[in-house]
PDB file of N, CA and C in Angstrom:
ATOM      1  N   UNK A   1     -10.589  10.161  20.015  1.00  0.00           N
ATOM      2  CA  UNK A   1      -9.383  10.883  19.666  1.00  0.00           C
ATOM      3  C   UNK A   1      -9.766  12.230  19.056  1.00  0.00           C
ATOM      4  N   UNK A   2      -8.996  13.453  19.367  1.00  0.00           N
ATOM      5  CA  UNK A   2      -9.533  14.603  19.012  1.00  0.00           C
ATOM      6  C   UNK A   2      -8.758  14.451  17.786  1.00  0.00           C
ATOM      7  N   UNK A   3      -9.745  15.547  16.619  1.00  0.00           N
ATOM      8  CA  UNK A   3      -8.918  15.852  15.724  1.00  0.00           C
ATOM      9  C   UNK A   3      -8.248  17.149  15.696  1.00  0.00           C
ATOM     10  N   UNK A   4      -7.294  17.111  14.884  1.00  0.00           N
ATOM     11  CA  UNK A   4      -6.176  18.635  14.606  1.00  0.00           C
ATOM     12  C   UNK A   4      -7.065  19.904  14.001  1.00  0.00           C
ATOM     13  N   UNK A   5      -6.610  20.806  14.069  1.00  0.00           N
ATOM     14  CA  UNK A   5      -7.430  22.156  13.609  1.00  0.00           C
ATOM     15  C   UNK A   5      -7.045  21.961  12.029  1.00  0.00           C
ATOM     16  N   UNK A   6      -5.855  21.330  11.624  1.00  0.00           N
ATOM     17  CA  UNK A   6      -5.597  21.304   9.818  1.00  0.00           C
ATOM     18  C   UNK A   6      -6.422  20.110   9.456  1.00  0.00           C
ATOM     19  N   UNK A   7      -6.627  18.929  10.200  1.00  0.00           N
ATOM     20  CA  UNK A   7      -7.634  17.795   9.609  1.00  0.00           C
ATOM     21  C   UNK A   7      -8.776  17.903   9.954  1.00  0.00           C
ATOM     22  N   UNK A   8      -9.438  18.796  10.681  1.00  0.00           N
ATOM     23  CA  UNK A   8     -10.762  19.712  10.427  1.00  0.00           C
ATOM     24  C   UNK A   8     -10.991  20.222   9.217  1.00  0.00           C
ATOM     25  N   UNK A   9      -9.804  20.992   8.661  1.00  0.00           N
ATOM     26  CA  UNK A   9     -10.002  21.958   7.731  1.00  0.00           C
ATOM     27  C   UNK A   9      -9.903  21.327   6.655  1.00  0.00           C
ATOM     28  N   UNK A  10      -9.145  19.559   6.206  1.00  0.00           N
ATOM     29  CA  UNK A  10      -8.698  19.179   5.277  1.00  0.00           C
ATOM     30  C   UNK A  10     -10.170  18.463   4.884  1.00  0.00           C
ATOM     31  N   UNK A  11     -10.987  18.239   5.987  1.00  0.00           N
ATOM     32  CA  UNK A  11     -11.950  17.178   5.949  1.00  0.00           C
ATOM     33  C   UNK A  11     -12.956  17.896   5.169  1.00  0.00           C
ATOM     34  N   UNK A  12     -13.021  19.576   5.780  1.00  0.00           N
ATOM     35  CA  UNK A  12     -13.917  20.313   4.859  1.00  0.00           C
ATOM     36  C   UNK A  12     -13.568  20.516   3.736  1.00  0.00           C
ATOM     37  N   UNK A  13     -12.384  20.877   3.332  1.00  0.00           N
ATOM     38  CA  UNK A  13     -12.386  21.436   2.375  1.00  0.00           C
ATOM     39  C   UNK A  13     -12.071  19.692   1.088  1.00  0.00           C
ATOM     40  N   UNK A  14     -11.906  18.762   1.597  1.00  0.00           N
ATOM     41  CA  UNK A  14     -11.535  17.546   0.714  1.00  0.00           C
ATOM     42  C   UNK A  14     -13.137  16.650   0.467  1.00  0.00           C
ATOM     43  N   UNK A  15     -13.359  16.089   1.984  1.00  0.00           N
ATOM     44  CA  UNK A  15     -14.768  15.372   1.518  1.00  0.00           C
ATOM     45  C   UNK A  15     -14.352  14.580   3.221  1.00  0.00           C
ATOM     46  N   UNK A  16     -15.038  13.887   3.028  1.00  0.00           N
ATOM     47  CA  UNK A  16     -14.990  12.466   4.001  1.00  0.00           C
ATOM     48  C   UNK A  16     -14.474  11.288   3.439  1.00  0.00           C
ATOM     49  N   UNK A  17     -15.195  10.683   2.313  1.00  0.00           N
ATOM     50  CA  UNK A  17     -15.175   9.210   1.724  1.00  0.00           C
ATOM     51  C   UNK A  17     -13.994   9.668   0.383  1.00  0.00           C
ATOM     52  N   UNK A  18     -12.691   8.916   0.040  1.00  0.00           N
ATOM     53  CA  UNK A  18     -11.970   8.478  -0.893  1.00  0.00           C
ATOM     54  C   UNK A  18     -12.650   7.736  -1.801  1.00  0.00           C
ATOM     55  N   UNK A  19     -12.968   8.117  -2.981  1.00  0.00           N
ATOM     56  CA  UNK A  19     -13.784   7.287  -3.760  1.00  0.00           C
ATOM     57  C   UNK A  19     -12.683   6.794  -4.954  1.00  0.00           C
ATOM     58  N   UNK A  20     -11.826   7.517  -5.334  1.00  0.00           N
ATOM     59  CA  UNK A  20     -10.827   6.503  -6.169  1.00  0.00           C
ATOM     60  C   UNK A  20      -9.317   7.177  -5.973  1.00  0.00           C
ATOM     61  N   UNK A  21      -8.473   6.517  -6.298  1.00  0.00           N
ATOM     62  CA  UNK A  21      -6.715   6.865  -6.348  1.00  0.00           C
ATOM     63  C   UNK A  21      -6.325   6.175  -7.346  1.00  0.00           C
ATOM     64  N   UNK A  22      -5.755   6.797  -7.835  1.00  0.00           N
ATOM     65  CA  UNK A  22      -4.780   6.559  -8.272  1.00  0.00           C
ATOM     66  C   UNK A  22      -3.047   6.911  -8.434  1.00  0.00           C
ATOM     67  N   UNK A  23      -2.309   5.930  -8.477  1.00  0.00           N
ATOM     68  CA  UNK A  23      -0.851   5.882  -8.099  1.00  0.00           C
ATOM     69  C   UNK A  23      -0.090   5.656  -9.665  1.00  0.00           C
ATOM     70  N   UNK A  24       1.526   6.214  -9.050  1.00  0.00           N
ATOM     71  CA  UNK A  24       2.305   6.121 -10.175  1.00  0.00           C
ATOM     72  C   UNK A  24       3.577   5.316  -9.097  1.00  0.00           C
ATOM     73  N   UNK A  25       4.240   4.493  -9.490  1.00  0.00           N
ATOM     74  CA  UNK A  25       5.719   4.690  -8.663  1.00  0.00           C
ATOM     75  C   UNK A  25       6.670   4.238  -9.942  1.00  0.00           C
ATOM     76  N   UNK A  26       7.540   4.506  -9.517  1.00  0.00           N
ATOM     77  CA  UNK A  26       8.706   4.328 -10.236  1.00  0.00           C
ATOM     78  C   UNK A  26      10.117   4.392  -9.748  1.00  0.00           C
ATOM     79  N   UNK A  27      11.135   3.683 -10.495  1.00  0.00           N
ATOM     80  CA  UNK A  27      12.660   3.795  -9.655  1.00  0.00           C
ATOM     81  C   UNK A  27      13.141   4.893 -10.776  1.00  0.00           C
ATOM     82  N   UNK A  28      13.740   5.623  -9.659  1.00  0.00           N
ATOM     83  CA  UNK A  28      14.743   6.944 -10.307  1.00  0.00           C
ATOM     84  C   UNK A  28      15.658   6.914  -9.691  1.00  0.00           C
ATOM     85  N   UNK A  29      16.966   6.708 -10.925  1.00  0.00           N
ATOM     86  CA  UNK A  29      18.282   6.619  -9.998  1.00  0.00           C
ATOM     87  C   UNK A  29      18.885   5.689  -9.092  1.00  0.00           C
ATOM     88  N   UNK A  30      18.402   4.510  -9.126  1.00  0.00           N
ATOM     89  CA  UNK A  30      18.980   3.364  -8.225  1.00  0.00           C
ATOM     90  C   UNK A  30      18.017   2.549  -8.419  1.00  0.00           C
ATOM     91  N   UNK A  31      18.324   1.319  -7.373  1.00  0.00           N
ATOM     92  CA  UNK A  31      17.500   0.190  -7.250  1.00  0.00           C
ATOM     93  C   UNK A  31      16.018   0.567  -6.571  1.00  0.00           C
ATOM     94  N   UNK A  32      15.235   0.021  -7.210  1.00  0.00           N
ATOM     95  CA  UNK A  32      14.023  -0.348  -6.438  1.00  0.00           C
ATOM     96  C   UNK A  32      13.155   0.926  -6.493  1.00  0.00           C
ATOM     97  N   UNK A  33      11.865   0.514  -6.467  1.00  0.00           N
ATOM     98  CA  UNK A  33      11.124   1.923  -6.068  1.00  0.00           C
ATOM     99  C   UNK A  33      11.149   2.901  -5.295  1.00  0.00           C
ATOM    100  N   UNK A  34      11.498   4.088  -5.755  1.00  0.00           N
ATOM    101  CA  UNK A  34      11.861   5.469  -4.723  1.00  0.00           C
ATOM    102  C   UNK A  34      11.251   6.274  -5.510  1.00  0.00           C
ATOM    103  N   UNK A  35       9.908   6.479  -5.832  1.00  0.00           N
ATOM    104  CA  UNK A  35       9.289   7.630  -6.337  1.00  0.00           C
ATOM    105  C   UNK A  35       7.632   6.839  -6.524  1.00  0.00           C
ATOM    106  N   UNK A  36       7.099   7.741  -5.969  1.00  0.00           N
ATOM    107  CA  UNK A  36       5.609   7.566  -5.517  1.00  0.00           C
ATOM    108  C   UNK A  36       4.595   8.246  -5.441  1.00  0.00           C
ATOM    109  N   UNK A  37       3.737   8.668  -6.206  1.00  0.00           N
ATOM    110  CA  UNK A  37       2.952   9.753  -6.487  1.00  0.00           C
ATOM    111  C   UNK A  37       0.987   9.128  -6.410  1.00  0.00           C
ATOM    112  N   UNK A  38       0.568   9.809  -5.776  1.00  0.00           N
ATOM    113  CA  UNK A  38      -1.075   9.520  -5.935  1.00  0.00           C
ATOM    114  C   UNK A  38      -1.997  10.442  -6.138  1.00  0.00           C
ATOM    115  N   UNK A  39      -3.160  10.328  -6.728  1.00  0.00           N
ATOM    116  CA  UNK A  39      -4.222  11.174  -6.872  1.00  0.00           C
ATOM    117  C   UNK A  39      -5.262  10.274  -5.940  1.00  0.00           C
ATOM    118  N   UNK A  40      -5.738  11.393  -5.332  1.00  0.00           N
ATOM    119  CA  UNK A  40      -7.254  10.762  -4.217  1.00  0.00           C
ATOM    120  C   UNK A  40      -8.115  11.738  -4.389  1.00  0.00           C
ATOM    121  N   UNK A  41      -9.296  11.061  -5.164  1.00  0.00           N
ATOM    122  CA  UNK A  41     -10.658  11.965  -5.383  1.00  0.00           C
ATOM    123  C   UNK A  41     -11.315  11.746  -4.052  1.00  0.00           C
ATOM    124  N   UNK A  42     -12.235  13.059  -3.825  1.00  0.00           N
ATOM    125  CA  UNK A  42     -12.982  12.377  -2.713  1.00  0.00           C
ATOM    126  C   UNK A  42     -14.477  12.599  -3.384  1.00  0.00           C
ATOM    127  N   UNK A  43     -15.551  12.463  -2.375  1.00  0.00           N
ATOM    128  CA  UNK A  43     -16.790  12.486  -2.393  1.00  0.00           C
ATOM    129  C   UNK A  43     -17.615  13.889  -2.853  1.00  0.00           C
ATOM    130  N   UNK A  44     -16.827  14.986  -2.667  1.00  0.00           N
ATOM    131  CA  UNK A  44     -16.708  15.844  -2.745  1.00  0.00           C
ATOM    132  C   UNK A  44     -16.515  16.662  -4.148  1.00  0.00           C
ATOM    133  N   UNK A  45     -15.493  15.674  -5.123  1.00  0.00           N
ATOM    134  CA  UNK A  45     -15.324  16.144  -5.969  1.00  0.00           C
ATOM    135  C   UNK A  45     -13.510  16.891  -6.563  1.00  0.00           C
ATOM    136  N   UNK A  46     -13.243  17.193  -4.807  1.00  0.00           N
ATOM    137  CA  UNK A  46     -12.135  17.304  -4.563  1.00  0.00           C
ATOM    138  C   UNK A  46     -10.808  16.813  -4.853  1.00  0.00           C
ATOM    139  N   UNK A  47      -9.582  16.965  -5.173  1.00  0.00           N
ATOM    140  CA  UNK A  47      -8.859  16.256  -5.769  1.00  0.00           C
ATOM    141  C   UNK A  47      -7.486  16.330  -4.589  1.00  0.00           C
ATOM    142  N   UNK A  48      -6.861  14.987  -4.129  1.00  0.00           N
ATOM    143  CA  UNK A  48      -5.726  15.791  -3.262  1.00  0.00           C
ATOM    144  C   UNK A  48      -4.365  15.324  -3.990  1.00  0.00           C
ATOM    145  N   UNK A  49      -3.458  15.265  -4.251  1.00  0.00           N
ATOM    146  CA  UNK A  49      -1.924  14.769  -4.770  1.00  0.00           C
ATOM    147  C   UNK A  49      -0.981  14.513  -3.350  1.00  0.00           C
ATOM    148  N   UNK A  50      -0.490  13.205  -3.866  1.00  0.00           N
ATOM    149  CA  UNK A  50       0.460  12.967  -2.791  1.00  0.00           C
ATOM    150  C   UNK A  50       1.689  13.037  -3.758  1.00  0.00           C
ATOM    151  N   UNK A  51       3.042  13.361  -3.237  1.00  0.00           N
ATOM    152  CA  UNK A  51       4.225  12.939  -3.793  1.00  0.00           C
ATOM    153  C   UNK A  51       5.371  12.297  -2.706  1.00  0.00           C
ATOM    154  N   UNK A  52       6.026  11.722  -2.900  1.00  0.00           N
ATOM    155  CA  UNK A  52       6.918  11.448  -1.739  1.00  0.00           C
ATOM    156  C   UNK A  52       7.793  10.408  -2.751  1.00  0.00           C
ATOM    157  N   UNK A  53       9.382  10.389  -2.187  1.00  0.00           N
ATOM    158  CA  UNK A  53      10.295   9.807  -2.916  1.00  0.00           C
ATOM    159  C   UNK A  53      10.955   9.311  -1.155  1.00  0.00           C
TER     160      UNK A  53
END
């Protein structure tokens, strides 16, 4: 499978190997979990943030 010209660039500039995450979630505003946040270190040293609700 080829890769994309941005997950070329993410691979350089992030690392290869995920070496730890960490997550938050939480409910905001209603039932159930709808808020979701992560930190992913890589090998690299690199740090990436996810957010998504």
């Amino acid at each position: 499978m080829a890769r994309s010209a941005a997950s070329s660039r993410c691979t350089i500039l992030c690392g290869v190997e995920v070496i730890a995450v960490s997550d938050v979630t939480r409910c905001v505003i209603g039932d159930g979990i709808n808020f979701i946040t992560a930190t992913l270190e890589f090998d690299t040293g690199a740090v990436g943030v996810m957010i998504t609700n």
